[in-house]
PDB file of N, CA and C in Angstrom:
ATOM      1  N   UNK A   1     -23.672 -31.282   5.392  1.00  0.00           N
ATOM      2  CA  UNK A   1     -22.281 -31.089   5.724  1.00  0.00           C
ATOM      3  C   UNK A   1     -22.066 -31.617   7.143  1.00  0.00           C
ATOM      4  N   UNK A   2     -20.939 -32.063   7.247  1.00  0.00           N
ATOM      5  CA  UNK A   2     -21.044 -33.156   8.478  1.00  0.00           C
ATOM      6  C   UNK A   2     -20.010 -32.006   9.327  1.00  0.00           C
ATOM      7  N   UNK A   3     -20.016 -31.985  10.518  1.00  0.00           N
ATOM      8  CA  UNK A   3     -19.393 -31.544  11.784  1.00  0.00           C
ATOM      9  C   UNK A   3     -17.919 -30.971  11.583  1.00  0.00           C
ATOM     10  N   UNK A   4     -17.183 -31.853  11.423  1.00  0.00           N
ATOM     11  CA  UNK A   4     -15.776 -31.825  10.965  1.00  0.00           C
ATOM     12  C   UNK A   4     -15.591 -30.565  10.088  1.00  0.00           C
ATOM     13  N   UNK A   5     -16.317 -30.419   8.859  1.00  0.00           N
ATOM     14  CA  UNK A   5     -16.405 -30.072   7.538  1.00  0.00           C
ATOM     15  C   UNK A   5     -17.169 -28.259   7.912  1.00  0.00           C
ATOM     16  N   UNK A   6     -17.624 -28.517   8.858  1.00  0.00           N
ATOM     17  CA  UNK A   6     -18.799 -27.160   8.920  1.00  0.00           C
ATOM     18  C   UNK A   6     -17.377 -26.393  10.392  1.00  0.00           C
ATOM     19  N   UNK A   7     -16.905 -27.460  11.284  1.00  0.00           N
ATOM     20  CA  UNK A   7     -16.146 -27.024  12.095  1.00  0.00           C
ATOM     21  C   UNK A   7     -15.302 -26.155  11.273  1.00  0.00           C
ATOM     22  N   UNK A   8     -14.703 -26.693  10.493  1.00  0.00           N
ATOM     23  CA  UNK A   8     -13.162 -26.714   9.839  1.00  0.00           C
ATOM     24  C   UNK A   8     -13.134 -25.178   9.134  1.00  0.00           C
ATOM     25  N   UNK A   9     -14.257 -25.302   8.211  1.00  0.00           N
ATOM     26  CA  UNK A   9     -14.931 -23.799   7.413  1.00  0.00           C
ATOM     27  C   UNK A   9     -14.955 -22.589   8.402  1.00  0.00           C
ATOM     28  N   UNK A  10     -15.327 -22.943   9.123  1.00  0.00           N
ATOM     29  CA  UNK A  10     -15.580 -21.502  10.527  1.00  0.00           C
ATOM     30  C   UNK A  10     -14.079 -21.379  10.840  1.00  0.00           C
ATOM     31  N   UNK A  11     -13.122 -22.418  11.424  1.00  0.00           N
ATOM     32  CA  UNK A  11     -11.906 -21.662  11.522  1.00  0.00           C
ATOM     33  C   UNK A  11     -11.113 -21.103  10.356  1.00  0.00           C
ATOM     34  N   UNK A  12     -11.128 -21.512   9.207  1.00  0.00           N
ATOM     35  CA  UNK A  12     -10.842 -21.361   8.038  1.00  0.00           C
ATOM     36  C   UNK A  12     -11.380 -20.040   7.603  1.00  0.00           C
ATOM     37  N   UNK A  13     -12.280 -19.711   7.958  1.00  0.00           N
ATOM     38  CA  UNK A  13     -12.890 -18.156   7.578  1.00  0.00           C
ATOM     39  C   UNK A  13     -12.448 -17.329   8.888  1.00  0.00           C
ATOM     40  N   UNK A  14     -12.135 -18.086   9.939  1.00  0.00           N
ATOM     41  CA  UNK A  14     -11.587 -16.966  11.168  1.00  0.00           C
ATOM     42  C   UNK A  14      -9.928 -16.863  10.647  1.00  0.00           C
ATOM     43  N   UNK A  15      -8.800 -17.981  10.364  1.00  0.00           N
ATOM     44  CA  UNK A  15      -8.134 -16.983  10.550  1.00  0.00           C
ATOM     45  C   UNK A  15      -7.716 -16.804   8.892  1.00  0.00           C
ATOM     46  N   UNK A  16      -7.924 -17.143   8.063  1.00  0.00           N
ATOM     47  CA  UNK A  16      -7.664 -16.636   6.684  1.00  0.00           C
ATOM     48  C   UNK A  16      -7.652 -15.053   6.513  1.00  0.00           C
ATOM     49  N   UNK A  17      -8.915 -14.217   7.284  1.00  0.00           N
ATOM     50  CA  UNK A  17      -8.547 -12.253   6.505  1.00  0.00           C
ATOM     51  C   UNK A  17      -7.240 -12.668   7.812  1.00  0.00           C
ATOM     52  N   UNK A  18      -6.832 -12.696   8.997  1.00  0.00           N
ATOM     53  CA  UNK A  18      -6.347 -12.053   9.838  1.00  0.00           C
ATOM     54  C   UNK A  18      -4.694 -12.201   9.166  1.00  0.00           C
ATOM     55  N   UNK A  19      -4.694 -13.950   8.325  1.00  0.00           N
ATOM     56  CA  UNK A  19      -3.407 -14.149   7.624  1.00  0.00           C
ATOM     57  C   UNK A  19      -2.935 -13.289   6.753  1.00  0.00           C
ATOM     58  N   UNK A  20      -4.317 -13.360   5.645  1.00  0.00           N
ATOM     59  CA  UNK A  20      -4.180 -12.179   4.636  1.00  0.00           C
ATOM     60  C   UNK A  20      -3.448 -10.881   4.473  1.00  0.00           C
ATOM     61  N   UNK A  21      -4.375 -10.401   5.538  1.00  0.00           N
ATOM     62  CA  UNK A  21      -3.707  -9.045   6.568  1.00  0.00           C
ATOM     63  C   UNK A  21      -2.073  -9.433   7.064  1.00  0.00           C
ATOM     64  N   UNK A  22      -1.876 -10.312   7.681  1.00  0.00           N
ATOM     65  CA  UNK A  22      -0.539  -9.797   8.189  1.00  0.00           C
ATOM     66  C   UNK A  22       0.208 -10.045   7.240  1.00  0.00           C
ATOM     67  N   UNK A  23      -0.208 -11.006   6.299  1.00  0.00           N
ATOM     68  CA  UNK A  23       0.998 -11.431   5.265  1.00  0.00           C
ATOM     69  C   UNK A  23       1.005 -10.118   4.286  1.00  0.00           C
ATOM     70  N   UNK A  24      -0.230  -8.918   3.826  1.00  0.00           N
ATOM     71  CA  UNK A  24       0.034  -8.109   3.249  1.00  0.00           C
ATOM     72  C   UNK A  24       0.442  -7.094   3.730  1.00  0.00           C
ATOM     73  N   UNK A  25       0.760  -7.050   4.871  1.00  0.00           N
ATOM     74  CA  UNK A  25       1.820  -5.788   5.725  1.00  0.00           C
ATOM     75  C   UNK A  25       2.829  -6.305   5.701  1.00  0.00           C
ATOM     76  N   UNK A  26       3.282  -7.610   5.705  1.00  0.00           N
ATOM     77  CA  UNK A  26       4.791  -7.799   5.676  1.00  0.00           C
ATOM     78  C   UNK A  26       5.272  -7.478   4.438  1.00  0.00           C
ATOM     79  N   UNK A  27       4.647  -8.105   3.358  1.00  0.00           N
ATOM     80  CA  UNK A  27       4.733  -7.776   2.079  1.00  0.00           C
ATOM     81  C   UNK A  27       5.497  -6.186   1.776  1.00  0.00           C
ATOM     82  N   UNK A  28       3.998  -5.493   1.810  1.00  0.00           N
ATOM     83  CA  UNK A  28       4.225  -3.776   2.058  1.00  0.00           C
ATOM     84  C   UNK A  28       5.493  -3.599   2.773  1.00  0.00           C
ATOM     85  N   UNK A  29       5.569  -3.829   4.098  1.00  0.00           N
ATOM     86  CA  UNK A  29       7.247  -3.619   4.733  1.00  0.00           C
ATOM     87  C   UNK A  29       8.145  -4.104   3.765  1.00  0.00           C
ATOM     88  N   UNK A  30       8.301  -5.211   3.393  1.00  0.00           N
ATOM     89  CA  UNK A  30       9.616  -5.814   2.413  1.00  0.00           C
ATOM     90  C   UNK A  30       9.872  -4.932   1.106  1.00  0.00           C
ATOM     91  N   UNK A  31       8.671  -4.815   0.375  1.00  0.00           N
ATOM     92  CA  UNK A  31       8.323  -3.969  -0.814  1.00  0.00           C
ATOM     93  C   UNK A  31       9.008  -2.831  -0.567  1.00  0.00           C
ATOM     94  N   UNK A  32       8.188  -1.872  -0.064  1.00  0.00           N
ATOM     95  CA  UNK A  32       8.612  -0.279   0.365  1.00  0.00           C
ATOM     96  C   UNK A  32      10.647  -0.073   1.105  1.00  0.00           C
ATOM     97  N   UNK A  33      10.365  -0.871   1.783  1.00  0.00           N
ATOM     98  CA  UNK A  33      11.858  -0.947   2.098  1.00  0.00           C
ATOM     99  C   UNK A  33      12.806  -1.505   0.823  1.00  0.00           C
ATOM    100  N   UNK A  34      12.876  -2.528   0.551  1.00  0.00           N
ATOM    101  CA  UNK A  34      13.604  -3.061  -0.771  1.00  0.00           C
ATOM    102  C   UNK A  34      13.642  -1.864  -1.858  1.00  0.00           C
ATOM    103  N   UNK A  35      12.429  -1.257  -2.017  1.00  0.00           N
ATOM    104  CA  UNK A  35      12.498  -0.125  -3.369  1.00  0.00           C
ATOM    105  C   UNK A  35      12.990   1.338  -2.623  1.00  0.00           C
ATOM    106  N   UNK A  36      12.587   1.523  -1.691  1.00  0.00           N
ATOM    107  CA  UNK A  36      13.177   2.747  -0.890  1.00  0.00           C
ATOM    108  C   UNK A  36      14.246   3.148  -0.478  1.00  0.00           C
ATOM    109  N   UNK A  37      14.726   1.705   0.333  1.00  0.00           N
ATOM    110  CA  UNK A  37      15.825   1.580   1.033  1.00  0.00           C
ATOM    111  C   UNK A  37      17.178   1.753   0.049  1.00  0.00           C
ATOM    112  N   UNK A  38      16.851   1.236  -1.354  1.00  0.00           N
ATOM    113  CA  UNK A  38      18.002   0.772  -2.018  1.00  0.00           C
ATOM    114  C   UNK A  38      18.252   2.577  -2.557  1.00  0.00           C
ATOM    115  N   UNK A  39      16.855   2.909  -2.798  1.00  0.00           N
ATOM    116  CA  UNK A  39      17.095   4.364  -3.363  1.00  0.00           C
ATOM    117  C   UNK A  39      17.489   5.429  -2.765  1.00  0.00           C
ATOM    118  N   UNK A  40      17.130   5.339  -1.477  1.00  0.00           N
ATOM    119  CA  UNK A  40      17.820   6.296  -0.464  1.00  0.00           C
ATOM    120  C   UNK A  40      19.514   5.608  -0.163  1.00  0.00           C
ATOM    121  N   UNK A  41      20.055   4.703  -0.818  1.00  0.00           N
ATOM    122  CA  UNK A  41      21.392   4.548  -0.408  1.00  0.00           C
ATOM    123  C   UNK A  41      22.293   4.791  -1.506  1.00  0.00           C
ATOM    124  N   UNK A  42      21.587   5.633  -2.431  1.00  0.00           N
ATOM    125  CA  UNK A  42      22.176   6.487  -3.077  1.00  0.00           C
ATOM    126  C   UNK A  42      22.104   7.956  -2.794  1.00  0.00           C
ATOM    127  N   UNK A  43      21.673   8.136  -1.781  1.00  0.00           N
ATOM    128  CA  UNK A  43      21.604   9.702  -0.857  1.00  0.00           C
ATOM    129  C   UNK A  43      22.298   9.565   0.031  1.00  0.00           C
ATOM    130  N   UNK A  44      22.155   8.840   0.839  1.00  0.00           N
ATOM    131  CA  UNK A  44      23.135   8.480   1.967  1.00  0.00           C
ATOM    132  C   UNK A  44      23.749   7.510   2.364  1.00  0.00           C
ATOM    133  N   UNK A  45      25.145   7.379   2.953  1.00  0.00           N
ATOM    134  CA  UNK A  45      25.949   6.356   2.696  1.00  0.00           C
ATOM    135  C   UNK A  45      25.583   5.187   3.962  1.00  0.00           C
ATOM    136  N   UNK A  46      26.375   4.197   3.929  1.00  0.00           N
ATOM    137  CA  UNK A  46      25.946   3.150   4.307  1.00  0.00           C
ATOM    138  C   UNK A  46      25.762   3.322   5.955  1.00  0.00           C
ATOM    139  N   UNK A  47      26.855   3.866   6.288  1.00  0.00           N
ATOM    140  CA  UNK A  47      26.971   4.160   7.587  1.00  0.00           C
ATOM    141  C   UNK A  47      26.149   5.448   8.187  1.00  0.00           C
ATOM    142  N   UNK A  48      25.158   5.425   7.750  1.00  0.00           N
ATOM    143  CA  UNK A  48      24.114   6.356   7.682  1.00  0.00           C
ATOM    144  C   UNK A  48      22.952   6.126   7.898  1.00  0.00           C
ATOM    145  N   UNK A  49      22.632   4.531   7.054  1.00  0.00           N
ATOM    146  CA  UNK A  49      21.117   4.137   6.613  1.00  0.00           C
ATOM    147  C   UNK A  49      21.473   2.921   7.719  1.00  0.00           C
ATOM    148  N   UNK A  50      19.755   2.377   7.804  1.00  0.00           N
ATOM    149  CA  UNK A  50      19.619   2.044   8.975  1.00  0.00           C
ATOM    150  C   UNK A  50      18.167   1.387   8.534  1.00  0.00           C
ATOM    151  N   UNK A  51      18.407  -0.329   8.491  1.00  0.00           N
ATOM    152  CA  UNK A  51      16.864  -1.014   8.381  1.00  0.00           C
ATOM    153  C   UNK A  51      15.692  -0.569   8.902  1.00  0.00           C
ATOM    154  N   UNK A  52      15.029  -0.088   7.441  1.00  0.00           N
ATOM    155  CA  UNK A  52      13.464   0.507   8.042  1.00  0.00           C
ATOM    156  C   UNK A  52      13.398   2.066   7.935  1.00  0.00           C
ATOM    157  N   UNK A  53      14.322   2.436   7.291  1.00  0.00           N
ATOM    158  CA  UNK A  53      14.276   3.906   6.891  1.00  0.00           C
ATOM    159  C   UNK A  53      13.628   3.697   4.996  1.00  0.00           C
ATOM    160  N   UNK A  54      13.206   2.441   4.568  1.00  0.00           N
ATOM    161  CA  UNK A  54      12.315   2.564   3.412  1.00  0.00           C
ATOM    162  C   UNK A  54      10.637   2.443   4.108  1.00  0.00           C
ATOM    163  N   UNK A  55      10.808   2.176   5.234  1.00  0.00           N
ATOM    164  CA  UNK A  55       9.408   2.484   5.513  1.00  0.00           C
ATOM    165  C   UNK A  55       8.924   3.134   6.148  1.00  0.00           C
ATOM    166  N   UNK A  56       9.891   3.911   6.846  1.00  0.00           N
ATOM    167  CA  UNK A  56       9.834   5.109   7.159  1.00  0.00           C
ATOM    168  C   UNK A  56       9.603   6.582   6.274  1.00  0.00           C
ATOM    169  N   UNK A  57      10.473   6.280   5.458  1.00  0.00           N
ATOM    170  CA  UNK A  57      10.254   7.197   3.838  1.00  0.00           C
ATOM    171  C   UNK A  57       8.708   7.016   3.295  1.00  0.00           C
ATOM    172  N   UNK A  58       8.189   5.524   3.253  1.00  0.00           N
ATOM    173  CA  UNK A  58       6.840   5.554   2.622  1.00  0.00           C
ATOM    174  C   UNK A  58       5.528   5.713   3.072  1.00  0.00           C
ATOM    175  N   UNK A  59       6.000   5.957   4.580  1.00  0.00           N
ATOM    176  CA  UNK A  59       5.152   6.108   5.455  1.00  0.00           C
ATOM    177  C   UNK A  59       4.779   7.510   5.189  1.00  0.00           C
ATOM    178  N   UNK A  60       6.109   8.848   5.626  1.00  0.00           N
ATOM    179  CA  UNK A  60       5.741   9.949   5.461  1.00  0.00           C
ATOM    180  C   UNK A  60       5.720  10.425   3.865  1.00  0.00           C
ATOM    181  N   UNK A  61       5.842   9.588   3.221  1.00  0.00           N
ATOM    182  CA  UNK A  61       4.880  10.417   2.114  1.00  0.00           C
ATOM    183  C   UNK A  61       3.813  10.142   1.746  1.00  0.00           C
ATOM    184  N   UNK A  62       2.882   8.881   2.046  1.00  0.00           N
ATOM    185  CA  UNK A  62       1.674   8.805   2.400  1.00  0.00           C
ATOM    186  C   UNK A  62       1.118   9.507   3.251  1.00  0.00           C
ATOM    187  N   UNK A  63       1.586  10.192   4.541  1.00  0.00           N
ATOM    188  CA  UNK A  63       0.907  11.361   5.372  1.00  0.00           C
ATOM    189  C   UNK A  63       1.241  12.557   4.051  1.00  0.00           C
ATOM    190  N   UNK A  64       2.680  12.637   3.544  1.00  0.00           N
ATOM    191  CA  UNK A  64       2.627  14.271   3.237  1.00  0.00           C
ATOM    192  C   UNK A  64       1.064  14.267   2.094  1.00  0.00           C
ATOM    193  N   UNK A  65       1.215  13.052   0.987  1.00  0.00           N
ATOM    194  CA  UNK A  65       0.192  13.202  -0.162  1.00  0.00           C
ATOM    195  C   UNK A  65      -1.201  13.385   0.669  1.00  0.00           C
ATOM    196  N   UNK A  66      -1.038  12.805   1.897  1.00  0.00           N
ATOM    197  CA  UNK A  66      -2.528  12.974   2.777  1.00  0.00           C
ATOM    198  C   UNK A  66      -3.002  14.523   2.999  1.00  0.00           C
ATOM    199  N   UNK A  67      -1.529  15.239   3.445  1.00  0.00           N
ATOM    200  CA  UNK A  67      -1.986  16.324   4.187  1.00  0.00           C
ATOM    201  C   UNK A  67      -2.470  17.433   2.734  1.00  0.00           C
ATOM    202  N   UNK A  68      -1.719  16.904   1.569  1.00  0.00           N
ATOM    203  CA  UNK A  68      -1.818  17.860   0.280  1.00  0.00           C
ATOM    204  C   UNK A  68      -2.710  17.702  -0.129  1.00  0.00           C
ATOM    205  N   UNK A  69      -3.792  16.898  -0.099  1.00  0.00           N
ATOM    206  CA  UNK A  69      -5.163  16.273  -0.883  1.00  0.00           C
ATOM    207  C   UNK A  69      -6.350  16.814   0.235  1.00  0.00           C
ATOM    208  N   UNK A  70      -5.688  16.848   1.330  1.00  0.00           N
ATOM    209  CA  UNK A  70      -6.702  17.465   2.743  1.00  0.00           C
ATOM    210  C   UNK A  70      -7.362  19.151   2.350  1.00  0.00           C
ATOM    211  N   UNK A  71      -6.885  19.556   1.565  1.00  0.00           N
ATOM    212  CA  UNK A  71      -7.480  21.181   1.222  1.00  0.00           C
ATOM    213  C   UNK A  71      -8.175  20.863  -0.440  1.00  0.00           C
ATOM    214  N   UNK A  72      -8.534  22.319  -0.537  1.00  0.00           N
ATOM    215  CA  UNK A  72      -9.448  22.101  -1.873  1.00  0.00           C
ATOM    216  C   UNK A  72      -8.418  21.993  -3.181  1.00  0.00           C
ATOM    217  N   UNK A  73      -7.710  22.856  -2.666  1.00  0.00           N
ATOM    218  CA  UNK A  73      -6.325  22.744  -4.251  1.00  0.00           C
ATOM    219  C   UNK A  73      -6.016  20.927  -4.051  1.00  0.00           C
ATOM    220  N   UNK A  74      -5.571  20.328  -3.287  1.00  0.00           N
ATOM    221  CA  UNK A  74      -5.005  19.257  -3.594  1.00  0.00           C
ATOM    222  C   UNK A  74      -6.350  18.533  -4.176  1.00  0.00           C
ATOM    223  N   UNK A  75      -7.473  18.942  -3.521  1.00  0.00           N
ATOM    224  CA  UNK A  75      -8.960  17.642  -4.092  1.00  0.00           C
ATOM    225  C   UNK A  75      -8.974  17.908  -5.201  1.00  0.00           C
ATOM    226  N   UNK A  76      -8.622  19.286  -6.049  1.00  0.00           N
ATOM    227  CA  UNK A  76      -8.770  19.693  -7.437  1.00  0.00           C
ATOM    228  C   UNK A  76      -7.677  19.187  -8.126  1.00  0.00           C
ATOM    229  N   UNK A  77      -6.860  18.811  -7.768  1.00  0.00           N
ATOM    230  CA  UNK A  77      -5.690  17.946  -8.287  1.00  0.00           C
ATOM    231  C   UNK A  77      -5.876  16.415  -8.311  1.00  0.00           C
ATOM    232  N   UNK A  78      -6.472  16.391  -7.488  1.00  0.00           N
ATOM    233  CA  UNK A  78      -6.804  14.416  -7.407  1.00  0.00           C
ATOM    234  C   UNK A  78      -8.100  14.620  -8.591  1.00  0.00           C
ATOM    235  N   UNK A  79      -8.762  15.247  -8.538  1.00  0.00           N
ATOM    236  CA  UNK A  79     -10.239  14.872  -9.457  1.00  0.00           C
ATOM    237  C   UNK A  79      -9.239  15.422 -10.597  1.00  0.00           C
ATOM    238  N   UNK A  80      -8.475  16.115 -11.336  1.00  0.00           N
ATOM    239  CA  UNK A  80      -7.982  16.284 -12.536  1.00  0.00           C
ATOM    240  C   UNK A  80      -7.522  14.811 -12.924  1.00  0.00           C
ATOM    241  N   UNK A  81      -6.582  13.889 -11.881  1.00  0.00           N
ATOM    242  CA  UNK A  81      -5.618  13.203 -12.367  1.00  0.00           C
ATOM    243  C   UNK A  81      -7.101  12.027 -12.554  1.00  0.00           C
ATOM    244  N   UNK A  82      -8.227  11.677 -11.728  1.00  0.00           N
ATOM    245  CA  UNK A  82      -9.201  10.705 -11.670  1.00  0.00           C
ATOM    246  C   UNK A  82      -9.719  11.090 -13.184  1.00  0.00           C
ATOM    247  N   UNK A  83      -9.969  12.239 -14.059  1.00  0.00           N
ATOM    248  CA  UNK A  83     -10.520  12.556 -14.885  1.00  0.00           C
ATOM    249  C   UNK A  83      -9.941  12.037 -15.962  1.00  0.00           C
ATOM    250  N   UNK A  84      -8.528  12.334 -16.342  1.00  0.00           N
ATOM    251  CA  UNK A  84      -7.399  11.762 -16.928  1.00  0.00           C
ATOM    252  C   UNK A  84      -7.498  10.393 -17.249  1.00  0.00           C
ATOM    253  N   UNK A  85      -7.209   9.945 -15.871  1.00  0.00           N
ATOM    254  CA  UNK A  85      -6.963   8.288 -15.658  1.00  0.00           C
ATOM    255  C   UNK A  85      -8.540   7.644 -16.496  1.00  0.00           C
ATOM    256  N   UNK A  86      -9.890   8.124 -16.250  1.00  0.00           N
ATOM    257  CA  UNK A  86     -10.902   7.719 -16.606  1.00  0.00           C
ATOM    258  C   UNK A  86     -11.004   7.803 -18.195  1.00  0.00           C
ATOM    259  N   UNK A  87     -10.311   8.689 -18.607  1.00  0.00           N
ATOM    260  CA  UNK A  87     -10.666   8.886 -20.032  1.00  0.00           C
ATOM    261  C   UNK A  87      -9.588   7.599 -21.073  1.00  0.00           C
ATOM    262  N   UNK A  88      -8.875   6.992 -20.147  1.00  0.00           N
ATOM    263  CA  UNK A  88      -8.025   6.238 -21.187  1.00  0.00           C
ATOM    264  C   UNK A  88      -8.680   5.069 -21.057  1.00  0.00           C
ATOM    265  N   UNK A  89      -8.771   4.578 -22.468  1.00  0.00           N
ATOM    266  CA  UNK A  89     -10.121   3.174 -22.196  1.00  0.00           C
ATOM    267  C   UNK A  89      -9.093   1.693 -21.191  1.00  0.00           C
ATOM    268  N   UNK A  90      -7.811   1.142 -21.644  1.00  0.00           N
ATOM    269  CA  UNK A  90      -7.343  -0.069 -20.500  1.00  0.00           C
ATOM    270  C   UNK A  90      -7.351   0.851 -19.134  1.00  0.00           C
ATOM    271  N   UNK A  91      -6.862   2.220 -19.093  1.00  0.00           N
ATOM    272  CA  UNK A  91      -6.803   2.719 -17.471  1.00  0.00           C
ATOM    273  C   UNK A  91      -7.915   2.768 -16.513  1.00  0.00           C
ATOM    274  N   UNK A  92      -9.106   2.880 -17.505  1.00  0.00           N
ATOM    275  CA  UNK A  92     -10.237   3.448 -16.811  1.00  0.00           C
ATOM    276  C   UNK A  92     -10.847   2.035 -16.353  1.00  0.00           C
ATOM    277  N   UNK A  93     -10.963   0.964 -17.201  1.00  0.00           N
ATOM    278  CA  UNK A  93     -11.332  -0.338 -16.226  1.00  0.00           C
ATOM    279  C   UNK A  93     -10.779  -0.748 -15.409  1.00  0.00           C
ATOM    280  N   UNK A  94      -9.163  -0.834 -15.107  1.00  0.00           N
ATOM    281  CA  UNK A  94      -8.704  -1.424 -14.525  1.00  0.00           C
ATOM    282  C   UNK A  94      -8.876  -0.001 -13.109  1.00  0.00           C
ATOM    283  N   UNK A  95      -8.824   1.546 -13.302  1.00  0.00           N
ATOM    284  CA  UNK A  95      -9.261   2.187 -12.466  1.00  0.00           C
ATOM    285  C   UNK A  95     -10.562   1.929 -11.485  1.00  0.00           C
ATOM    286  N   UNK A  96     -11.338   1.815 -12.472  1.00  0.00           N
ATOM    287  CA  UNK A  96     -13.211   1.731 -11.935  1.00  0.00           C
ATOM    288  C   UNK A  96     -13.302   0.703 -10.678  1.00  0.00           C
ATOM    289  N   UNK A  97     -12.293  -0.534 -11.308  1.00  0.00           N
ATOM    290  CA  UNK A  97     -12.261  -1.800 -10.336  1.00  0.00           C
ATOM    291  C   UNK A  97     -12.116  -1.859  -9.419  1.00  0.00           C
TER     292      UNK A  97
END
Protein backbone atom coordinates (compact mmCIF):
# COMPACT_ATOMS: atom_id res chain seq x y z
CA UNK A 1 0.00 0.00 0.00
CA UNK A 2 1.60 3.09 -1.12
CA UNK A 3 1.75 6.38 1.21
CA UNK A 4 -1.14 8.31 -0.12
CA UNK A 5 -3.44 5.19 0.33
CA UNK A 6 -2.13 4.16 3.99
CA UNK A 7 -2.16 8.24 4.72
CA UNK A 8 -5.70 8.62 3.53
CA UNK A 9 -7.08 5.29 5.65
CA UNK A 10 -5.72 6.78 9.01
CA UNK A 11 -7.63 10.03 8.45
CA UNK A 12 -10.55 8.22 7.21
CA UNK A 13 -10.70 6.07 10.38
CA UNK A 14 -9.97 9.38 12.50
CA UNK A 15 -12.73 11.30 11.52
CA UNK A 16 -15.49 8.80 10.30
CA UNK A 17 -16.75 7.50 14.39
CA UNK A 18 -16.40 11.37 15.33
CA UNK A 19 -18.91 12.07 11.99
CA UNK A 20 -20.93 9.14 12.84
CA UNK A 21 -21.39 10.44 16.28
CA UNK A 22 -22.34 13.86 15.52
CA UNK A 23 -24.47 13.03 12.64
CA UNK A 24 -26.34 10.49 15.11
CA UNK A 25 -27.06 13.19 17.74
CA UNK A 26 -28.35 15.45 15.26
CA UNK A 27 -30.44 12.83 13.97
CA UNK A 28 -31.73 11.94 17.69
CA UNK A 29 -32.31 15.91 18.17
CA UNK A 30 -34.45 16.15 14.82
CA UNK A 31 -36.20 12.71 15.58
CA UNK A 32 -37.20 13.27 19.29
CA UNK A 33 -38.17 16.82 18.63
CA UNK A 34 -40.23 16.24 15.29
CA UNK A 35 -42.18 13.23 17.22
CA UNK A 36 -42.35 15.10 20.59
CA UNK A 37 -42.59 18.45 19.68
CA UNK A 38 -45.58 17.85 17.36
CA UNK A 39 -47.20 15.80 20.30
CA UNK A 40 -46.78 18.12 22.97
CA UNK A 41 -48.53 20.83 20.64
CA UNK A 42 -51.44 19.20 21.24
CA UNK A 43 -51.03 19.98 25.09
CA UNK A 44 -49.93 23.22 24.70
CA UNK A 45 -50.60 25.94 22.45
CA UNK A 46 -48.35 27.52 20.14
CA UNK A 47 -47.53 30.44 22.05
CA UNK A 48 -46.37 28.26 24.68
CA UNK A 49 -44.02 25.73 22.92
CA UNK A 50 -40.73 26.68 22.22
CA UNK A 51 -37.92 24.77 19.82
CA UNK A 52 -36.36 22.00 21.80
CA UNK A 53 -38.99 21.28 24.27
CA UNK A 54 -39.14 17.62 22.20
CA UNK A 55 -35.84 17.15 23.52
CA UNK A 56 -36.22 18.28 26.41
CA UNK A 57 -39.33 15.91 26.98
CA UNK A 58 -37.00 12.92 25.78
CA UNK A 59 -34.37 13.72 27.69
CA UNK A 60 -36.34 13.62 31.04
CA UNK A 61 -37.91 10.57 30.41
CA UNK A 62 -34.85 8.79 29.74
CA UNK A 63 -33.60 10.07 33.31
CA UNK A 64 -37.24 9.33 34.79
CA UNK A 65 -37.12 5.37 33.09
CA UNK A 66 -33.39 5.64 34.55
CA UNK A 67 -34.29 6.59 37.98
CA UNK A 68 -37.34 3.70 37.90
CA UNK A 69 -35.06 0.78 36.75
CA UNK A 70 -32.32 2.17 39.49
CA UNK A 71 -34.19 0.07 42.46
CA UNK A 72 -35.02 -3.62 42.57
CA UNK A 73 -38.86 -3.27 41.60
CA UNK A 74 -37.98 -1.44 38.41
CA UNK A 75 -34.86 -4.30 37.61
CA UNK A 76 -37.80 -6.83 38.19
CA UNK A 77 -39.74 -5.11 35.64
CA UNK A 78 -37.01 -4.78 33.01
CA UNK A 79 -36.02 -8.66 33.40
CA UNK A 80 -39.98 -9.51 33.06
CA UNK A 81 -40.28 -7.36 29.83
CA UNK A 82 -36.36 -8.99 28.59
CA UNK A 83 -38.09 -12.44 29.36
CA UNK A 84 -41.15 -11.66 27.22
CA UNK A 85 -39.30 -10.00 24.46
CA UNK A 86 -36.88 -13.30 24.43
CA UNK A 87 -39.54 -15.75 24.18
CA UNK A 88 -40.99 -14.43 20.79
CA UNK A 89 -38.89 -16.18 18.09
CA UNK A 90 -38.50 -12.64 15.19
CA UNK A 91 -38.22 -10.46 18.72
CA UNK A 92 -35.73 -12.44 20.35
CA UNK A 93 -33.09 -12.27 17.38
CA UNK A 94 -33.47 -9.11 16.46
CA UNK A 95 -33.33 -8.49 20.61
CA UNK A 96 -30.08 -10.75 21.23
CA UNK A 97 -28.36 -8.49 18.43
Amino acid sequence: MNWFWRIFLKGLATILPIFITIYSLYWLGLTSELILGNTLKYFITDEHYWPGMGIIVAVSFVMLLGVLVDNRIGQFFVHLLQNLITRIPIANTIYKT
